[in-house]
N, C-alpha and C. Protein backbone atom coordinates (compact mmCIF):
# COMPACT_ATOMS: atom_id res chain seq x y z
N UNK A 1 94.85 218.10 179.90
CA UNK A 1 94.63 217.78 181.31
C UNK A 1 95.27 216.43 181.64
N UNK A 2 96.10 216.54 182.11
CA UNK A 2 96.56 214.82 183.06
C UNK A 2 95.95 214.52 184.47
N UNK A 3 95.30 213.17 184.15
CA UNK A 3 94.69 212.40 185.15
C UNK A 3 95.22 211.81 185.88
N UNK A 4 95.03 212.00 187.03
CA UNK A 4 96.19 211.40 188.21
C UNK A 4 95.14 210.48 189.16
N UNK A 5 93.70 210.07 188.49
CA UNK A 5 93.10 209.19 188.87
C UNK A 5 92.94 208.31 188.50
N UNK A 6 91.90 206.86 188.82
CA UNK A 6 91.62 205.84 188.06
C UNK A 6 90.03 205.54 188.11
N UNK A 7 89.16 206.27 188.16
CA UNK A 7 88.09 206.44 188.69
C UNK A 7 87.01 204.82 188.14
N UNK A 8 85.70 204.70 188.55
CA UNK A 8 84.85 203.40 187.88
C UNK A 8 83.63 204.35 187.67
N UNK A 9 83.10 203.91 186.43
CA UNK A 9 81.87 204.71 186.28
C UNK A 9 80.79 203.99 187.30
N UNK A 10 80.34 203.05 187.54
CA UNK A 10 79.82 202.58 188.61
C UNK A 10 80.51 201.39 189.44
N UNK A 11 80.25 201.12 190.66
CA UNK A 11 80.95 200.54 191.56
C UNK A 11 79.91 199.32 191.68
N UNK A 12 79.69 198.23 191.64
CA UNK A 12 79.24 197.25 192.07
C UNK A 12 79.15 196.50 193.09
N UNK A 13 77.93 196.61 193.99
CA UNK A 13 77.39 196.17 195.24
C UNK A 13 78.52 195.33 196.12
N UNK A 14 78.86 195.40 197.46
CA UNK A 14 78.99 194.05 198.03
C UNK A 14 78.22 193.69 198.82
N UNK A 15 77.07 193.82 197.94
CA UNK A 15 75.86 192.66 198.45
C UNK A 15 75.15 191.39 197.11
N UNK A 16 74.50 190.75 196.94
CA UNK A 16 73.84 190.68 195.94
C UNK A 16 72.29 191.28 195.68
N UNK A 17 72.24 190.54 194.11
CA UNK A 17 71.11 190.88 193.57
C UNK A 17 71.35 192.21 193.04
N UNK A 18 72.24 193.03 192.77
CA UNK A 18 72.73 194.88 192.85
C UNK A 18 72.58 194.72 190.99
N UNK A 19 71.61 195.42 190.34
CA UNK A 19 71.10 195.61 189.32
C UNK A 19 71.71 196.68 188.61
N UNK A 20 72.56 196.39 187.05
CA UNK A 20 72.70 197.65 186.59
C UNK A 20 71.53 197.50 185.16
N UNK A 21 70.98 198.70 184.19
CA UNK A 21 70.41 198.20 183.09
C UNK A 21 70.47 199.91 182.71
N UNK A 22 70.53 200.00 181.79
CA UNK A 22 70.67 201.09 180.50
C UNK A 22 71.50 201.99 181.20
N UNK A 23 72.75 201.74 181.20
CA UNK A 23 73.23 202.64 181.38
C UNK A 23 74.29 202.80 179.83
N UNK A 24 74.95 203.88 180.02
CA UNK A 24 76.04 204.60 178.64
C UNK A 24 77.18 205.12 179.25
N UNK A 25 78.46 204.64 178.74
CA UNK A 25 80.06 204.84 179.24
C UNK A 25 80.61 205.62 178.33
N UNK A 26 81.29 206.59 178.72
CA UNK A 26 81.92 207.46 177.70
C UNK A 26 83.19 207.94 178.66
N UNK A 27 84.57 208.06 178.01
CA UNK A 27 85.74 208.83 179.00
C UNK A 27 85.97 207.79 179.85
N UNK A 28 86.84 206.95 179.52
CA UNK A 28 87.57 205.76 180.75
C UNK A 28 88.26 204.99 179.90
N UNK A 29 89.44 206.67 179.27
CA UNK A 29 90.45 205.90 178.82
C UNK A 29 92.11 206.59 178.74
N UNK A 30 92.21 206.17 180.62
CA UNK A 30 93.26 207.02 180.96
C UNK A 30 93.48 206.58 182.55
N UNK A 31 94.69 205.82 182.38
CA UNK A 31 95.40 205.24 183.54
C UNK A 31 94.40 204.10 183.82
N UNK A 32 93.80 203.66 184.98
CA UNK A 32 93.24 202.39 185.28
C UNK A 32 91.91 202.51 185.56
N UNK A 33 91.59 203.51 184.79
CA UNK A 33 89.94 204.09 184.82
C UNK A 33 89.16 202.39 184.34
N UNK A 34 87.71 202.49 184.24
CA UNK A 34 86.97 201.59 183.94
C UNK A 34 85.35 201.46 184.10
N UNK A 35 85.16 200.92 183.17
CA UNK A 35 83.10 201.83 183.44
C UNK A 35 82.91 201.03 184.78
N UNK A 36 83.08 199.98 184.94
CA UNK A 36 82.37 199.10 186.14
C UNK A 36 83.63 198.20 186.98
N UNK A 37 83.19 198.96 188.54
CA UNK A 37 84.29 198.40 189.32
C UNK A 37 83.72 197.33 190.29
N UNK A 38 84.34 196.34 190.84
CA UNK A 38 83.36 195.61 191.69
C UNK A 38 83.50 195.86 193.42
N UNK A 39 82.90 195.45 193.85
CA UNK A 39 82.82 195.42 195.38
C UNK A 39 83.48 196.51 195.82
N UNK A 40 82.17 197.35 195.80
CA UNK A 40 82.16 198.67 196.92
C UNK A 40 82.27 198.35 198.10
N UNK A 41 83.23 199.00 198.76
CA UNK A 41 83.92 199.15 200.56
C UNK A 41 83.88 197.45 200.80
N UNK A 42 84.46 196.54 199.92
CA UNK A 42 84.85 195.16 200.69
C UNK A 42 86.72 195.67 200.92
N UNK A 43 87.35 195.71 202.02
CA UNK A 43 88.50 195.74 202.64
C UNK A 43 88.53 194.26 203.12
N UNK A 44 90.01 194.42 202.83
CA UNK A 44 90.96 193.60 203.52
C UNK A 44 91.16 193.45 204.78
N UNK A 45 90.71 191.83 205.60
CA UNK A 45 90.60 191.02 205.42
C UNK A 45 88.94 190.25 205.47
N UNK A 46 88.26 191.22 205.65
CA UNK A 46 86.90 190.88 205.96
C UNK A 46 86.45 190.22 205.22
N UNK A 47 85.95 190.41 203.86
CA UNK A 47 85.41 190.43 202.78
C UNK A 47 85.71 188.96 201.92
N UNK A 48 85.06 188.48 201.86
CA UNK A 48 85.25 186.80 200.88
C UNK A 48 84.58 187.05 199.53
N UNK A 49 83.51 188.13 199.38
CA UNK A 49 83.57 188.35 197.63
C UNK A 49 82.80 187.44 197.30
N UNK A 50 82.63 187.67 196.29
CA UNK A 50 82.31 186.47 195.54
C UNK A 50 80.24 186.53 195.33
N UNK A 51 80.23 187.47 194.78
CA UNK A 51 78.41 188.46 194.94
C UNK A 51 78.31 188.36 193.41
N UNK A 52 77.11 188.26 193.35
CA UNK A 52 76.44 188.63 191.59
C UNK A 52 75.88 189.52 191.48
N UNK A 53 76.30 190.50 190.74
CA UNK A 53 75.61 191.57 189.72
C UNK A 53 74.67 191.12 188.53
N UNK A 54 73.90 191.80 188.13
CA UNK A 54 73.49 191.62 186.95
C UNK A 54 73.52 192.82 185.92
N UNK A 55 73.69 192.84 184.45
CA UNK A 55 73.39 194.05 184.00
C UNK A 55 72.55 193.60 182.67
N UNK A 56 72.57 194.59 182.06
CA UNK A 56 71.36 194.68 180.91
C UNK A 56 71.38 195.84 180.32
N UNK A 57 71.68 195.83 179.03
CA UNK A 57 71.20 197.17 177.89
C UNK A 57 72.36 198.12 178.14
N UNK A 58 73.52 197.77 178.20
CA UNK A 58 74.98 198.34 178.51
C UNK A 58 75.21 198.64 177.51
N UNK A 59 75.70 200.29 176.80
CA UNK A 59 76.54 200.77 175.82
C UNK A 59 77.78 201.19 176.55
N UNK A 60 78.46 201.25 175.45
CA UNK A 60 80.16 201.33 175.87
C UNK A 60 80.79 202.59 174.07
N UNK A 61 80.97 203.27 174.27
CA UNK A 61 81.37 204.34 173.52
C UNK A 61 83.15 203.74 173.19
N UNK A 62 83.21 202.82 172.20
CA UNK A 62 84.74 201.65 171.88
C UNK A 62 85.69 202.63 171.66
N UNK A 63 85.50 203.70 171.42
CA UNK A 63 86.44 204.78 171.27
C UNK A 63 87.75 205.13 172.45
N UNK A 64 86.68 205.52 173.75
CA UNK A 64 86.74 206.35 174.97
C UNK A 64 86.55 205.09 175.94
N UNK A 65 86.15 203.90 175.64
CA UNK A 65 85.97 203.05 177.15
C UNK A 65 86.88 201.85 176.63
N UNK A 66 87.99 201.93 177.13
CA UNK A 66 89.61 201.13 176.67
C UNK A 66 89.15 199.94 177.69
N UNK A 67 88.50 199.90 179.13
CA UNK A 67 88.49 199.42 179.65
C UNK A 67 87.06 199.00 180.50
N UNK A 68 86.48 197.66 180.24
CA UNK A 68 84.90 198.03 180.85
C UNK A 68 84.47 197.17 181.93
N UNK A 69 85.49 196.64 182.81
CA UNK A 69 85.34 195.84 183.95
C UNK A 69 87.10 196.09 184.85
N UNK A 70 86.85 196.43 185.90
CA UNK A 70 88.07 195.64 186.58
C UNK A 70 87.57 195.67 187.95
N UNK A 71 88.20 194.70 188.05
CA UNK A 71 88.24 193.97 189.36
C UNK A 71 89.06 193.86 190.59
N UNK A 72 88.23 194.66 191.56
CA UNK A 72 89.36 195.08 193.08
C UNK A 72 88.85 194.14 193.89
N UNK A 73 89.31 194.03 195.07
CA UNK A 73 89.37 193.60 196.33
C UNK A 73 88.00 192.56 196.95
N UNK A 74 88.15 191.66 197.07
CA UNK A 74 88.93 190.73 196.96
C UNK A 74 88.96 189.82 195.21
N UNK A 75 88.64 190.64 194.63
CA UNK A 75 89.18 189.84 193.11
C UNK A 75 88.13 188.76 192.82
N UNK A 76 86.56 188.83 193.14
CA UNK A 76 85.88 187.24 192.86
C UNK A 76 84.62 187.94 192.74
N UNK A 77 84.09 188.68 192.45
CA UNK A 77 82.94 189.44 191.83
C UNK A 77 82.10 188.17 190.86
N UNK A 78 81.02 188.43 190.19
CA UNK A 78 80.69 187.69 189.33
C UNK A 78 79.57 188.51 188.92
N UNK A 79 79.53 188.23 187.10
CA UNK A 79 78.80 189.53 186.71
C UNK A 79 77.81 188.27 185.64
N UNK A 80 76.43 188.46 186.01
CA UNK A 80 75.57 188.38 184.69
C UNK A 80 75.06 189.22 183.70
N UNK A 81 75.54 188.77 182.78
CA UNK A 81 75.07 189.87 181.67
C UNK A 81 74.01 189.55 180.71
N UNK A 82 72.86 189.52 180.84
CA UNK A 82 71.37 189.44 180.59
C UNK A 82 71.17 189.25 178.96
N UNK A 83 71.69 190.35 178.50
CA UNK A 83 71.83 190.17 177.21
C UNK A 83 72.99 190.36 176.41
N UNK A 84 73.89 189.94 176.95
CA UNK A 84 75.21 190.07 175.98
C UNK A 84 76.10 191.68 175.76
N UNK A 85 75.24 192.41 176.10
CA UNK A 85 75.52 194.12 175.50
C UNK A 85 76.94 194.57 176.76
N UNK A 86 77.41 193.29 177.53
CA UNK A 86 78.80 194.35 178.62
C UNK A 86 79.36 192.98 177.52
N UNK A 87 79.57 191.88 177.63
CA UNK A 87 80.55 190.78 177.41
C UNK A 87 80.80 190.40 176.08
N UNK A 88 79.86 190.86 175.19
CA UNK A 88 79.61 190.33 174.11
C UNK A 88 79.81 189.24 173.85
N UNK A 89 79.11 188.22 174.40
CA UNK A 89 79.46 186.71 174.74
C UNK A 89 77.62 186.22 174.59
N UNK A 90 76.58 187.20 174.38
CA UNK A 90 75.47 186.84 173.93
C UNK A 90 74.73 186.98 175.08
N UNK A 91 73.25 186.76 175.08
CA UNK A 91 72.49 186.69 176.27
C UNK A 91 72.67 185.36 177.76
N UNK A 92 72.72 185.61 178.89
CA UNK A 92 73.02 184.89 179.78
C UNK A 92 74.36 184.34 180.07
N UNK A 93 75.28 185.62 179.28
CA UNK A 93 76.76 185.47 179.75
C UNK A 93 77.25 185.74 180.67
N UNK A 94 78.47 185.50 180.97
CA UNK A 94 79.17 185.84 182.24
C UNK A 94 80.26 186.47 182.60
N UNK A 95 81.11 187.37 183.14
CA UNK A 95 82.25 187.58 183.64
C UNK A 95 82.77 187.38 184.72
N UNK A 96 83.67 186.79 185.05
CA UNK A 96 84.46 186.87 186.48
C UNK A 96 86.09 187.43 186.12
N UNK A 97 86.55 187.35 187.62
CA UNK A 97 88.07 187.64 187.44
C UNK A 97 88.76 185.95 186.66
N UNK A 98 89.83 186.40 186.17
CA UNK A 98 90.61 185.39 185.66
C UNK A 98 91.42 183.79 186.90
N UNK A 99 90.42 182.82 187.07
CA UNK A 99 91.09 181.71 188.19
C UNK A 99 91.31 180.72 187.12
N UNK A 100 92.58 179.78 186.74
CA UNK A 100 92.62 179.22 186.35
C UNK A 100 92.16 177.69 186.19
N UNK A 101 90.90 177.52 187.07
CA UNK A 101 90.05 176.09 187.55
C UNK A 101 88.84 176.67 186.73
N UNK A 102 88.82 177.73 186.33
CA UNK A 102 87.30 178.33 185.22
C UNK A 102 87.97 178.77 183.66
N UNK A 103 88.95 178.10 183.44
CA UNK A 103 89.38 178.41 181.96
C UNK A 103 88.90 176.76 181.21
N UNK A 104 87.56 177.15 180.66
CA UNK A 104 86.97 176.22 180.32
C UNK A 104 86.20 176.63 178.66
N UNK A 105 86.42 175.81 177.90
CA UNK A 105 85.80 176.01 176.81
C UNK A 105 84.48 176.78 176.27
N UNK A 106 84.45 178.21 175.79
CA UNK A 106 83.42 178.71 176.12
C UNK A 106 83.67 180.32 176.80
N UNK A 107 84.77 180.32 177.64
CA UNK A 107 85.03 181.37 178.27
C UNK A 107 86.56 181.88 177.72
N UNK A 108 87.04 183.01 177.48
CA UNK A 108 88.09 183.82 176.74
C UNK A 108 88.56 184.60 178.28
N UNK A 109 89.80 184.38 178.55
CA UNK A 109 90.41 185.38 178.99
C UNK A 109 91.08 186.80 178.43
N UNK A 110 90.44 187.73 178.41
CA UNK A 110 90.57 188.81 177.74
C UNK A 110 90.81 190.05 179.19
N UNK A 111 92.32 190.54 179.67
CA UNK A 111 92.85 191.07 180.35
C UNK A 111 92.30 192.56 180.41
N UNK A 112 93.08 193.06 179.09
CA UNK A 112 93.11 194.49 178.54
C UNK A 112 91.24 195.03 179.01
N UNK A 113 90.37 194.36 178.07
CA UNK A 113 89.30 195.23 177.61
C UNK A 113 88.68 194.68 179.21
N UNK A 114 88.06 193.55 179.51
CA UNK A 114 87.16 192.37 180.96
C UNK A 114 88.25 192.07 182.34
N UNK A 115 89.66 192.78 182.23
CA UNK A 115 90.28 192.15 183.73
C UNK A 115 89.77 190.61 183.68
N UNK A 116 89.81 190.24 183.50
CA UNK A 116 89.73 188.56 183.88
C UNK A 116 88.99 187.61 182.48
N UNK A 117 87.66 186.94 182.81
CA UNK A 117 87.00 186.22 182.09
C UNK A 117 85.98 186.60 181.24
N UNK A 118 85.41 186.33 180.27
CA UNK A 118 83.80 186.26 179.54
C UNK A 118 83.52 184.83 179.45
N UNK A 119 82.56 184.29 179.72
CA UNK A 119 82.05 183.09 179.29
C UNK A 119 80.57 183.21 178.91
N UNK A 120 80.54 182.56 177.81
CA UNK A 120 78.81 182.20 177.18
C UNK A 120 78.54 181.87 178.19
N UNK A 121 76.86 181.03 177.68
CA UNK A 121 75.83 180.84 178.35
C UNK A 121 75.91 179.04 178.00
N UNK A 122 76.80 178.45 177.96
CA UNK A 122 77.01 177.18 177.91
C UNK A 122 77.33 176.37 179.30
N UNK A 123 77.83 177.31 180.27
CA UNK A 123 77.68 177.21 181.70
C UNK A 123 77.00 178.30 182.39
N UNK A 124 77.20 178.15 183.98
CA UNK A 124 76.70 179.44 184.47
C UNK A 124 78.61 179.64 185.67
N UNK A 125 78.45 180.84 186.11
CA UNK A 125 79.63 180.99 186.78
C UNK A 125 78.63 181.04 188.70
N UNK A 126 79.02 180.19 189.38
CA UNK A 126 78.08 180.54 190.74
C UNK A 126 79.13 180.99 192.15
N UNK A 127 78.77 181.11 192.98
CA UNK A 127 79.82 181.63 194.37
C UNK A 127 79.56 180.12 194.89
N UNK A 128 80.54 179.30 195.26
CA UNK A 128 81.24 177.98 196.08
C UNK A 128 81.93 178.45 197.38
N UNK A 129 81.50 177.89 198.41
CA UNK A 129 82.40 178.42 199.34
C UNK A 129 82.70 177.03 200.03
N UNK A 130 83.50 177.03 200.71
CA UNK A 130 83.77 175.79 202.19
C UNK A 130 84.35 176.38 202.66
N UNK A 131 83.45 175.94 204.19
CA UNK A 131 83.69 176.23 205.43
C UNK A 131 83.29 174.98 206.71
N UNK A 132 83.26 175.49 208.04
CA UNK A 132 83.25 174.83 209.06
C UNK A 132 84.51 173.61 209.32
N UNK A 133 85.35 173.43 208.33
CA UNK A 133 85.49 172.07 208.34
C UNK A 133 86.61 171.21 209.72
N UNK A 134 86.15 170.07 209.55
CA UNK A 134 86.50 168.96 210.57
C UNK A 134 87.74 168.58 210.65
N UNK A 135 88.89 168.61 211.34
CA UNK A 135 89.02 169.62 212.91
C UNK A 135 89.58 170.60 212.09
N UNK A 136 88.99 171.75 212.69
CA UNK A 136 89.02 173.06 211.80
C UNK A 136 91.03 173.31 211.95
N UNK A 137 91.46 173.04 212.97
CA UNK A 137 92.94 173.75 213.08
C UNK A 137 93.65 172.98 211.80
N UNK A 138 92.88 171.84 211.72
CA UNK A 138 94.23 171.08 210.49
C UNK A 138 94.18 172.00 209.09
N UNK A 139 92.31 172.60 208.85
CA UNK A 139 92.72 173.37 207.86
C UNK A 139 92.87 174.78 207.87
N UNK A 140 93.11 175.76 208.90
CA UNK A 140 93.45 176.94 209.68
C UNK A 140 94.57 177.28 208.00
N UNK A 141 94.43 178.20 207.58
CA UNK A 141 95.49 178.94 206.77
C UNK A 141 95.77 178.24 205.44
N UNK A 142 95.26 177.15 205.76
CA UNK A 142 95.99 176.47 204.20
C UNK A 142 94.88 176.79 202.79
N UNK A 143 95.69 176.87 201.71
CA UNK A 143 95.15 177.16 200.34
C UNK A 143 94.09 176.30 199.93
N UNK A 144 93.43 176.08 199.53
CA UNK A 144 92.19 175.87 199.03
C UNK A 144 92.61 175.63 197.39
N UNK A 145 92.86 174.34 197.06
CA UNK A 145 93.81 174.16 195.48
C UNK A 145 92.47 173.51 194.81
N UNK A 146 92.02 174.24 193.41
CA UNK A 146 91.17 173.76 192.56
C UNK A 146 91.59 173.62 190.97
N UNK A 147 91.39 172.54 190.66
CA UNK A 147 92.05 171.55 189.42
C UNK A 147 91.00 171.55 188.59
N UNK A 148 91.12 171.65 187.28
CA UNK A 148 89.97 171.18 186.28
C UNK A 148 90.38 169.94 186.30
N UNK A 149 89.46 169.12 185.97
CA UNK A 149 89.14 167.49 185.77
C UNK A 149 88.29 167.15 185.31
N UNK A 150 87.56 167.27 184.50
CA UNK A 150 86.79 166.76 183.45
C UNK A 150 87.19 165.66 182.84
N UNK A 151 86.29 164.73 182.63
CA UNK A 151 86.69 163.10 182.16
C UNK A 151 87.56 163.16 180.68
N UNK A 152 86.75 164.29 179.59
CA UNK A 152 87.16 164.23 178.63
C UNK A 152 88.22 165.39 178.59
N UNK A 153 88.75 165.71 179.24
CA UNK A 153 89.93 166.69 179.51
C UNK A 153 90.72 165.91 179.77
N UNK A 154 90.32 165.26 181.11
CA UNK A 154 92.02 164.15 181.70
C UNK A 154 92.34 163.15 180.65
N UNK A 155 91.07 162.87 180.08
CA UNK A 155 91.71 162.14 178.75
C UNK A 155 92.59 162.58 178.01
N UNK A 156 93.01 163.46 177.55
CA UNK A 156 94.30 164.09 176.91
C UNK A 156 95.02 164.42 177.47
N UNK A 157 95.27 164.08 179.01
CA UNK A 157 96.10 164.79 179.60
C UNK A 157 96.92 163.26 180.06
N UNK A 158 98.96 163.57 180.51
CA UNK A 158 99.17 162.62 180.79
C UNK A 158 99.21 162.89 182.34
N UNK A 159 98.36 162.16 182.99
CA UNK A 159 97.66 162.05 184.17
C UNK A 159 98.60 162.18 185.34
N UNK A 160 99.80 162.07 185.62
CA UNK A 160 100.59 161.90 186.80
C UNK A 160 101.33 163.50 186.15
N UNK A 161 101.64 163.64 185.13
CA UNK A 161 102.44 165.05 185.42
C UNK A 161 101.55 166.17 185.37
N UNK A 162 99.98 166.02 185.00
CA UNK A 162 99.54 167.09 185.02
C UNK A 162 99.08 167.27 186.40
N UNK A 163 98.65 166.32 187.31
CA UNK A 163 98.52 166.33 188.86
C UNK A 163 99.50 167.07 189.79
N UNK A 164 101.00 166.67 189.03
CA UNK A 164 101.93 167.10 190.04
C UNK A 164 102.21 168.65 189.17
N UNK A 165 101.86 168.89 188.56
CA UNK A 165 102.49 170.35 188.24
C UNK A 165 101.33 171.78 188.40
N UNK A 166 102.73 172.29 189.76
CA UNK A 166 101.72 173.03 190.33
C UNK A 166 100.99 174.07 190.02
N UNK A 167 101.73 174.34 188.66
CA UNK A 167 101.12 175.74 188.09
C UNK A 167 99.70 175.74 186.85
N UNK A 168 99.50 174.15 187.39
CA UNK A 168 98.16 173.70 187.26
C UNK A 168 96.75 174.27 187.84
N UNK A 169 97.31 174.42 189.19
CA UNK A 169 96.52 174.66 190.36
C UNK A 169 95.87 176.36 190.45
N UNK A 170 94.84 176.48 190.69
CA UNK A 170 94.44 177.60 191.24
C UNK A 170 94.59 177.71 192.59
N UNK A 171 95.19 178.84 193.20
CA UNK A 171 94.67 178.38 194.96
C UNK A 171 93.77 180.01 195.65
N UNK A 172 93.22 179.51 196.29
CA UNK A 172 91.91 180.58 196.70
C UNK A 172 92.73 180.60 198.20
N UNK A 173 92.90 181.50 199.07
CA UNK A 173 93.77 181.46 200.25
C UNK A 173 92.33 181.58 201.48
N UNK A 174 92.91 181.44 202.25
CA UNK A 174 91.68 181.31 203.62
C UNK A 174 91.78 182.35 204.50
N UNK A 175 90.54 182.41 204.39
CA UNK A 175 89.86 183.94 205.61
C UNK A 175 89.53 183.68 206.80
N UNK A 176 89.81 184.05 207.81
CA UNK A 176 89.15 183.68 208.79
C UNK A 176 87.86 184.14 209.70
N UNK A 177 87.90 185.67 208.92
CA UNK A 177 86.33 185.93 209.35
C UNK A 177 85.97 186.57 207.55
N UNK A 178 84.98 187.46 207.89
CA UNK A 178 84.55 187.30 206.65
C UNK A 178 82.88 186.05 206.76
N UNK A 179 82.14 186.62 205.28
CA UNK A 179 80.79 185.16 205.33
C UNK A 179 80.98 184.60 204.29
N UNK A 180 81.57 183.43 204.89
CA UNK A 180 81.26 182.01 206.13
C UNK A 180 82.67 182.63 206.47
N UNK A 181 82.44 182.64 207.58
CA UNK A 181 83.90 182.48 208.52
C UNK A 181 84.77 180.92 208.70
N UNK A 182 85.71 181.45 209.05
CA UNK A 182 86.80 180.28 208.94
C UNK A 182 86.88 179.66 207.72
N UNK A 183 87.19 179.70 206.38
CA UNK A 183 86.80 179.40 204.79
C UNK A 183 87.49 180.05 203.98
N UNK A 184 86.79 179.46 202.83
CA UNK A 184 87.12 179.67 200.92
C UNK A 184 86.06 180.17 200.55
N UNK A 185 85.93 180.80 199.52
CA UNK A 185 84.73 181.06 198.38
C UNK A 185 85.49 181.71 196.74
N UNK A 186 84.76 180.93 196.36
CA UNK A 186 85.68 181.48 195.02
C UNK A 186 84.30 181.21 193.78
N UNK A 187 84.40 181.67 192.87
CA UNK A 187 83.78 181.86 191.86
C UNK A 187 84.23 180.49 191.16
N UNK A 188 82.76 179.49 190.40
CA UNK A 188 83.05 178.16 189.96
C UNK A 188 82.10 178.13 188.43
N UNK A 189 82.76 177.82 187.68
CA UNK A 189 82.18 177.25 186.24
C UNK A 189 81.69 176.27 186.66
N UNK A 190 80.03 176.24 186.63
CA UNK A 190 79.03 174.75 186.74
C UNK A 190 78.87 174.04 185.68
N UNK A 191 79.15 172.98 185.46
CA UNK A 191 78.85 171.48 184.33
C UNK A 191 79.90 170.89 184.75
N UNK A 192 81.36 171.30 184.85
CA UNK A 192 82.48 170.44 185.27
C UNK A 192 82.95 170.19 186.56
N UNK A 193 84.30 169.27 186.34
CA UNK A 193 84.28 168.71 187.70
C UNK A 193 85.99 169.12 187.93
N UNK A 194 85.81 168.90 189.30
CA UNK A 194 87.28 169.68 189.61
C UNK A 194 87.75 168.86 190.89
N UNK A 195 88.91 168.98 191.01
CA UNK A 195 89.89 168.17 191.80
C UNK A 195 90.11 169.05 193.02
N UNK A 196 89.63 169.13 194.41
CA UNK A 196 89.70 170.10 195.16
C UNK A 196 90.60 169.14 196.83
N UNK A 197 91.55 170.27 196.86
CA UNK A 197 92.01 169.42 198.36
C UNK A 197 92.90 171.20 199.21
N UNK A 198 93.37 170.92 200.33
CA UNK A 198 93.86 171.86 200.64
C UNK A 198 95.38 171.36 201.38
N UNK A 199 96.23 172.89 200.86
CA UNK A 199 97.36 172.21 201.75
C UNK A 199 98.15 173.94 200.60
């Protein structure tokens, strides 16, 4: 039989608080199939994303499930995993999509099997947004650029070329409706500190 689909064994809320726990994945391993998809009916441009799931007591059949997260529209989901059994990253781990301002010690970018991130329980991953801001037209459209900066990071770093090089930068792009309207929201690794400006 050839599959000319990409189906998700379950679809994940775009609301929060949306609970998964004992569930079992078998068959999602063929084209861009995947046990767990995120944000059901968020379309383009509404949607700012960026909701927590939780799961718990997740089997995955390693055979048949090639793939056990990916991540659609708008790309900023955030998954707790209660006890380790989706991330294998242990109890009170995390997944998000892959932003380069959350590649922080602790968390593995792993494409193939998670679309994006796993991180232990050495941070937490939370939804950040800004909005309203003062006079709103100056920041109308512009990117939303987030930098790791951590004291003992910039310490190894040589400080003027890692500032100016842009492929440093994460940039989160701006919505104009969507909740919070007129804004950013992006998924943030909490303990560190980050360099945030827009343009």
């Amino acid at each position: 039989m050839i599959h000319s689909v990409s189906p998700r064994g379950i679809y994940l809320a775009a609301r929060e608080y949306f609970v998964v726990k004992d569930a079992r994945f078998y068959n999602f391993n063929f084209n861009d199939a995947a046990a767990f998809g995120t944000c059901s009916h968020c379309t383009a441009p509404e949607d700012k994303g960026t909701r927590t799931s939780t799961v718990s007591n997740i089997w995955f059949d390693d055979a048949t499930v090639t793939k056990r997260i990916k991540y659609d529209f708008p790309h900023r989901h955030i998954i707790l995993d209660l006890d380790g059994t989706t991330t294998g990253k242990g109890p009170n781990s995390w997944a998000t999509y892959y932003y380069k301002h959350n590649d922080w010690e602790g968390c593995d970018h792993v494409p193939d099997l998670y679309d994006g991130h796993v991180c232990d329980n050495r941070s937490q991953i939370r939804k950040l947004c800004w909005s309203s801001m003062k006079k709103a037209n100056r920041f109308k459209n512009m990117g939303l650029k987030l930098l790791r900066y951590d004291d003992a990071f910039m310490a190894l770093q040589n400080r003027e070329e890692y500032l100016e090089d842009v492929d440093n930068y994460q940039t989160i792009k701006f919505q104009m409706i969507g909740s919070p309207t007129n804004g950013w929201c992006a998924p943030m690794n909490t303990g560190h500190k980050y360099k945030v400006h827009f343009g």
